[in-house]
Protein backbone atom coordinates (compact mmCIF):
# COMPACT_ATOMS: atom_id res chain seq x y z
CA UNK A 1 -89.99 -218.35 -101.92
CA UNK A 2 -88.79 -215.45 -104.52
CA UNK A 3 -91.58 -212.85 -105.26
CA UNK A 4 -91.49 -214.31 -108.92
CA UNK A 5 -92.40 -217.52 -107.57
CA UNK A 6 -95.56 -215.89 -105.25
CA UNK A 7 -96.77 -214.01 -108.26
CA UNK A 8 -96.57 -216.89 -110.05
CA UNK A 9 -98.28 -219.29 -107.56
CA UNK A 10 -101.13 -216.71 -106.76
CA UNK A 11 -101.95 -215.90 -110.07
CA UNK A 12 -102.27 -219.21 -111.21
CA UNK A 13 -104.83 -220.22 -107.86
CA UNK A 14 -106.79 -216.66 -108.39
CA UNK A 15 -106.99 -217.18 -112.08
CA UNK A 16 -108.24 -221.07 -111.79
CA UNK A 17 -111.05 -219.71 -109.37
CA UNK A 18 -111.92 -216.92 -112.13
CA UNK A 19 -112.18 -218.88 -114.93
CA UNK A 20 -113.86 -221.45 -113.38
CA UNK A 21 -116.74 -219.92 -111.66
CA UNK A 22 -116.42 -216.52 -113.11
CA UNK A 23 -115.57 -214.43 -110.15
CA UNK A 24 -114.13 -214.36 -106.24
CA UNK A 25 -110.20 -214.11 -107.56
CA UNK A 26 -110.30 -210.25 -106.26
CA UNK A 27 -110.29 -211.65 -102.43
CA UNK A 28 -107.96 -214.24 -103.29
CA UNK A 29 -105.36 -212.74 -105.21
CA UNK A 30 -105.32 -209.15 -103.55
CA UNK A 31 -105.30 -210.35 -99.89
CA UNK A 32 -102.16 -212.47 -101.06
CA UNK A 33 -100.33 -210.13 -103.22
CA UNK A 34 -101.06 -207.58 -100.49
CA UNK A 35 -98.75 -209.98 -98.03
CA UNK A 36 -95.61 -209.12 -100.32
CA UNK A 37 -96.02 -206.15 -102.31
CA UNK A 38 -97.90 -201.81 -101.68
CA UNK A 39 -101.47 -202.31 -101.89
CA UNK A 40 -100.98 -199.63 -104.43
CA UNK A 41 -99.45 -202.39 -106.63
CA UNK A 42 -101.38 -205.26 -105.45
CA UNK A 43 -104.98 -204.12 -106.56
CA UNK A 44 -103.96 -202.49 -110.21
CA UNK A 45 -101.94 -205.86 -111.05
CA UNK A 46 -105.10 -207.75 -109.72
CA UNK A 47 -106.98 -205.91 -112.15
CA UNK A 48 -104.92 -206.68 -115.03
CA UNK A 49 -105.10 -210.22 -114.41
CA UNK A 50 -109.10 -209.74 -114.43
CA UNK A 51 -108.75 -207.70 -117.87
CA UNK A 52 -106.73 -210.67 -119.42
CA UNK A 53 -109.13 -213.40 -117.57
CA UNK A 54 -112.23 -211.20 -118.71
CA UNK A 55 -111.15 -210.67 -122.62
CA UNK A 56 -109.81 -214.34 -123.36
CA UNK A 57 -113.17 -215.78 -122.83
CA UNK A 58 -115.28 -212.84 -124.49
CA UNK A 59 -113.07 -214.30 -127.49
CA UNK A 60 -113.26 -217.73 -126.86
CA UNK A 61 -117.35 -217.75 -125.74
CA UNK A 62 -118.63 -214.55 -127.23
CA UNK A 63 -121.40 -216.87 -128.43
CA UNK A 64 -122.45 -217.69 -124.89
CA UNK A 65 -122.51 -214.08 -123.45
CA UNK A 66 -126.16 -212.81 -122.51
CA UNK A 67 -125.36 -209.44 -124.31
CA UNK A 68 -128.38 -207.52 -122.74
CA UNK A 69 -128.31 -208.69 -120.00
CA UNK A 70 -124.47 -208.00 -119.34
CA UNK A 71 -125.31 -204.44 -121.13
CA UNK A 72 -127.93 -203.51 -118.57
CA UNK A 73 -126.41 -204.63 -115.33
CA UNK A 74 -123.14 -202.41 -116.84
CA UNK A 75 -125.26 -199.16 -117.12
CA UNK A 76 -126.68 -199.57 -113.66
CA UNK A 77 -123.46 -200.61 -111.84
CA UNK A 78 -122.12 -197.03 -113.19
CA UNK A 79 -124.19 -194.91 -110.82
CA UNK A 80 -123.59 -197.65 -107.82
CA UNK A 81 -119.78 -197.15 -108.41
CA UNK A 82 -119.81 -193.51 -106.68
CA UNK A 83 -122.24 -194.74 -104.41
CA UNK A 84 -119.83 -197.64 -103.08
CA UNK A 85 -116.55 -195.25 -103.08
CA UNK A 86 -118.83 -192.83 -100.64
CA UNK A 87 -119.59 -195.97 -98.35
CA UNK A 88 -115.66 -196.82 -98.41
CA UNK A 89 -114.96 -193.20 -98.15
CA UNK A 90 -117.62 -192.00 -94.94
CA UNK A 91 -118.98 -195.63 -93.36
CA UNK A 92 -117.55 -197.81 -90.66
CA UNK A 93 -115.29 -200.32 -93.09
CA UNK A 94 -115.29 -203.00 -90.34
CA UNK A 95 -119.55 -202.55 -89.36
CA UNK A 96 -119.97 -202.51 -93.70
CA UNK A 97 -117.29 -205.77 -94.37
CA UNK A 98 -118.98 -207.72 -91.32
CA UNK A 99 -122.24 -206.48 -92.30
CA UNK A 100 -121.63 -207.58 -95.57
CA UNK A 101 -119.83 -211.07 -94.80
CA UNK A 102 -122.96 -211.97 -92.87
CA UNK A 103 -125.08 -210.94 -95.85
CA UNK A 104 -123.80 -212.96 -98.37
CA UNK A 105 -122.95 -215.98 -96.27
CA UNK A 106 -126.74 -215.84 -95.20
CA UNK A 107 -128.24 -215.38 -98.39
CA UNK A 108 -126.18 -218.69 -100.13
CA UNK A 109 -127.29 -220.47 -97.19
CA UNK A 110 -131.18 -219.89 -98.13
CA UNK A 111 -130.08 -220.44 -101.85
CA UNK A 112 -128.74 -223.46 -101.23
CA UNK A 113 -131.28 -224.98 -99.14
CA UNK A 114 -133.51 -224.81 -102.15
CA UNK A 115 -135.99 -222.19 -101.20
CA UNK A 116 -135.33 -219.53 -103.89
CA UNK A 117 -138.28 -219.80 -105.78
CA UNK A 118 -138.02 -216.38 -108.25
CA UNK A 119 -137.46 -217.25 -111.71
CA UNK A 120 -136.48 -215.15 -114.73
CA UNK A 121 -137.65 -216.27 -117.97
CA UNK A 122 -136.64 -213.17 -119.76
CA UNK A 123 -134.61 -209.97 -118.69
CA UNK A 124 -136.46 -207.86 -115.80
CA UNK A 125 -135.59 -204.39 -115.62
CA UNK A 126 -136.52 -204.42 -111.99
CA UNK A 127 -133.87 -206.99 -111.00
CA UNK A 128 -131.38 -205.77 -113.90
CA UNK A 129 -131.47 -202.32 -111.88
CA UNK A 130 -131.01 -203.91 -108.38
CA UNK A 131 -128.10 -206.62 -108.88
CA UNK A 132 -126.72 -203.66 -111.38
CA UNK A 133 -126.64 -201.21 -109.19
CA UNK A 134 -126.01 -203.12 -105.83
CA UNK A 135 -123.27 -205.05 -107.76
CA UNK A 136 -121.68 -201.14 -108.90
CA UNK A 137 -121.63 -200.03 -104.94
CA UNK A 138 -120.17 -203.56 -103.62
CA UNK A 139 -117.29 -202.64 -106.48
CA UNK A 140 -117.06 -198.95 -106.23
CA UNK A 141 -116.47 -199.81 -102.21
CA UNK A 142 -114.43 -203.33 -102.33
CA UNK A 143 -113.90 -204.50 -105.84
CA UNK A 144 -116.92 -206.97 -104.90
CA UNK A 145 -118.94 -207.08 -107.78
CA UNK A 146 -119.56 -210.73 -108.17
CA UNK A 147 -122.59 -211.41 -105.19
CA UNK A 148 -125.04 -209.54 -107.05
CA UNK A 149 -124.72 -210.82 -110.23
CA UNK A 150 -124.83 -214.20 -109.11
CA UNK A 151 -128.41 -213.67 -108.10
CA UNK A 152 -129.39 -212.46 -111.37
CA UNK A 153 -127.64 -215.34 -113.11
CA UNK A 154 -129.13 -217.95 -110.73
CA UNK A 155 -132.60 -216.58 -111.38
CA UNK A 156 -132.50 -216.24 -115.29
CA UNK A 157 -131.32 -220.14 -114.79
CA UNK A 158 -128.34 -219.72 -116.86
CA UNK A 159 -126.03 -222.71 -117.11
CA UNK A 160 -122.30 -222.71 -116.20
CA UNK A 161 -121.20 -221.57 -119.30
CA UNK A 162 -123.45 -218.44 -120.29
CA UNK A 163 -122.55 -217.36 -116.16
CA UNK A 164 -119.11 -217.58 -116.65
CA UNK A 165 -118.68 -216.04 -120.11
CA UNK A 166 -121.44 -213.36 -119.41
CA UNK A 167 -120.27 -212.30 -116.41
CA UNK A 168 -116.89 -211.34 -118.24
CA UNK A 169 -118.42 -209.38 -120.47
CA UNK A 170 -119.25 -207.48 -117.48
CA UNK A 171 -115.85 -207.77 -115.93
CA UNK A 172 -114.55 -206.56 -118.90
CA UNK A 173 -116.06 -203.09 -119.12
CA UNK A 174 -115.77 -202.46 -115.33
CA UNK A 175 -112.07 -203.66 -114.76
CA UNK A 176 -111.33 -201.85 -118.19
CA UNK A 177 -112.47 -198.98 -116.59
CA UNK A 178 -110.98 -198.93 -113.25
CA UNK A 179 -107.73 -199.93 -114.78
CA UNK A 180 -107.98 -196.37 -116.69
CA UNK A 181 -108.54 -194.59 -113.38
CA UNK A 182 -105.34 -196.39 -112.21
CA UNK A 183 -103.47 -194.98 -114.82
CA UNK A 184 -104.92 -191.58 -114.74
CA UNK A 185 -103.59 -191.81 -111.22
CA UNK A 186 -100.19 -192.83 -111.90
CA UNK A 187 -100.44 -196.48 -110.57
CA UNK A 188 -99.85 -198.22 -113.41
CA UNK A 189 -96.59 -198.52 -113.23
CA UNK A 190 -93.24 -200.06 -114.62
CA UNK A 191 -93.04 -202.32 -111.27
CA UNK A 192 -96.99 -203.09 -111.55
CA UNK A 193 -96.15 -204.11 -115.36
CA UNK A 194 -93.45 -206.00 -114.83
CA UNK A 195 -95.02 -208.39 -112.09
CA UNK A 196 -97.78 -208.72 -114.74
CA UNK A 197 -95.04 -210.20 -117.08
CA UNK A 198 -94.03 -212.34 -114.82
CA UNK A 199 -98.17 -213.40 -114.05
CA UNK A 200 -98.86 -214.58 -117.40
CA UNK A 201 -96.92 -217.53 -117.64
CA UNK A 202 -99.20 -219.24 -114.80
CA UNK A 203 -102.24 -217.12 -115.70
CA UNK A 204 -102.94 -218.52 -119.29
CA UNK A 205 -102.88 -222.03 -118.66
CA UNK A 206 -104.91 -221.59 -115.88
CA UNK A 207 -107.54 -219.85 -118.03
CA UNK A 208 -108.03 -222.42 -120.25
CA UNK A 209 -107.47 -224.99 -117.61
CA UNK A 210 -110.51 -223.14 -115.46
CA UNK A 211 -112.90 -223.39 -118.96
CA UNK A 212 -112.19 -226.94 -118.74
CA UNK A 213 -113.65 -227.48 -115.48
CA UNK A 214 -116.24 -224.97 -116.05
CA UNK A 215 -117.81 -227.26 -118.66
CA UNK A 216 -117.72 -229.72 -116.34
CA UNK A 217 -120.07 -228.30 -113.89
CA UNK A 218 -123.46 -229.09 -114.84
CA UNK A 219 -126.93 -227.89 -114.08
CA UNK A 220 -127.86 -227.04 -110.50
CA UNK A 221 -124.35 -228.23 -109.38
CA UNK A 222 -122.60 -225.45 -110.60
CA UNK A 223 -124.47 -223.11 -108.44
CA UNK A 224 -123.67 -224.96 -105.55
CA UNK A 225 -120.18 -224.44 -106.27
CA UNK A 226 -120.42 -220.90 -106.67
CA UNK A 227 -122.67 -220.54 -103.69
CA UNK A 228 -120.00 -222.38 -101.28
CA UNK A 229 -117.24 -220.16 -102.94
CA UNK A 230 -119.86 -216.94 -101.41
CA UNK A 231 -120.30 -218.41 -98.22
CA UNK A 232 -116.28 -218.69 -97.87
CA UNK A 233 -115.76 -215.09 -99.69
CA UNK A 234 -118.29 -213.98 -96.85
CA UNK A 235 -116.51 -215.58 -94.08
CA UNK A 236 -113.15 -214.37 -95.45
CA UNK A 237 -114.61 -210.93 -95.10
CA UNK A 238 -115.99 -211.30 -91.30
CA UNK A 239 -113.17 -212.99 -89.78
CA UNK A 240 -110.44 -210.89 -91.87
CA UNK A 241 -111.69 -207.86 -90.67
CA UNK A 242 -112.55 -208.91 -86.90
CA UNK A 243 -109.13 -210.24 -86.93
């Protein structure tokens, strides 16, 4: 298979799982892209794909977005972001991934034996703050923002829908933002544009595709869904890095 044809075929997957659920394509489509291209391409195209993923539906669902909500958890991600490039810079990457992996695989195992009992009615600054913040360092340190804000979603009860199209309001701003940084650093390049070219063609149909079957995941379901995709993002992590 051509690297066209990868880019293509990976993009299309990673995109589907995006604009279904609303996150998890970053440990799809980098770990893939990673097998056949310079990391230094891998991760900035990745993030392109998350822009495009990210700005369709703000258009499409702008009506849907939680806009204080996704404005709050922004502003508190920002000081987690240098808080998460310290941990990748100075901590033990393989003791903080397994750590991690564990972590999230454990929590979505509580959540989905249907113990969670904290419910948000309305915004809480408290838990704005934490899932902000904590969801800034996960990204700052492994471009792992979703876990975090699925726990504030899943306790302000918001259906499949306001999730998905909130959390790209989210994804917006911070991809935006990192995808600035990669240009300030010189890896946006010709090579990283051109395999985002190629990308679309499988990416757009898979966008609408992935709103499809959003819609179709109703109530309590759709958090089961998006708790299984956790507990295999957090097994990913432990047995990628042990391995």
């Amino acid at each position: 298979m051509t690297i066209p044809l990868f880019i293509l075929s990976i993009s299309f997957i990673a995109t589907l799982i995006r604009s279904t659920f609303g996150f998890g394509e970053s440990l799809v489509a980098v770990p893939l892209f990673s097998l056949f291209l310079p990391v230094s391409v891998a991760v900035p195209l990745s993030v392109l794909i998350s822009i495009l993923v990210a700005l369709t539906v703000v258009v499409q669902d702008h009506h849907k977005i939680h806009f204080n909500s996704a404005k709050w958890l922004i502003i508190f991600a920002i000081p987690g972001i240098p808080a998460g490039i310290l941990v990748l810079i100075y901590g033990s990457e393989h003791l903080v991934k397994i750590g991690l992996g564990v972590l999230i695989v454990l929590y979505s195992v509580y959540a989905l034996s249907g113990k969670t009992t904290i419910k948000l009615h309305r915004d809480n600054t408290l838990w704005l703050f934490l899932c902000g913040f904590f969801s800034g360092i996960l990204g700052g340190a492994y471009g792992l923002n979703g876990p975090p804000l699925v726990v504030y979603g899943n306790m302000r009860k918001w259906n499949a829908q306001h999730f998905r199209a909130t959390l790209q309001a989210y994804f917006l701003v911070a991809s935006t933002i990192g995808i600035i940084g990669y240009a300030a650093k010189g890896l946006l390049s010709v090579i990283v544009l051109k395999y985002f070219a190629i990308a679309l063609p499988a990416a757009v149909p898979a966008i609408y595709l992935g709103r499809h079957l959003n819609v179709k995941l109703k109530g309590d379901a759709f958090f089961k869904y998006v708790y299984v995709l956790l507990i295999l993002i957090g097994g990913f992590l432990v047995v990628n890095t042990i391995i």
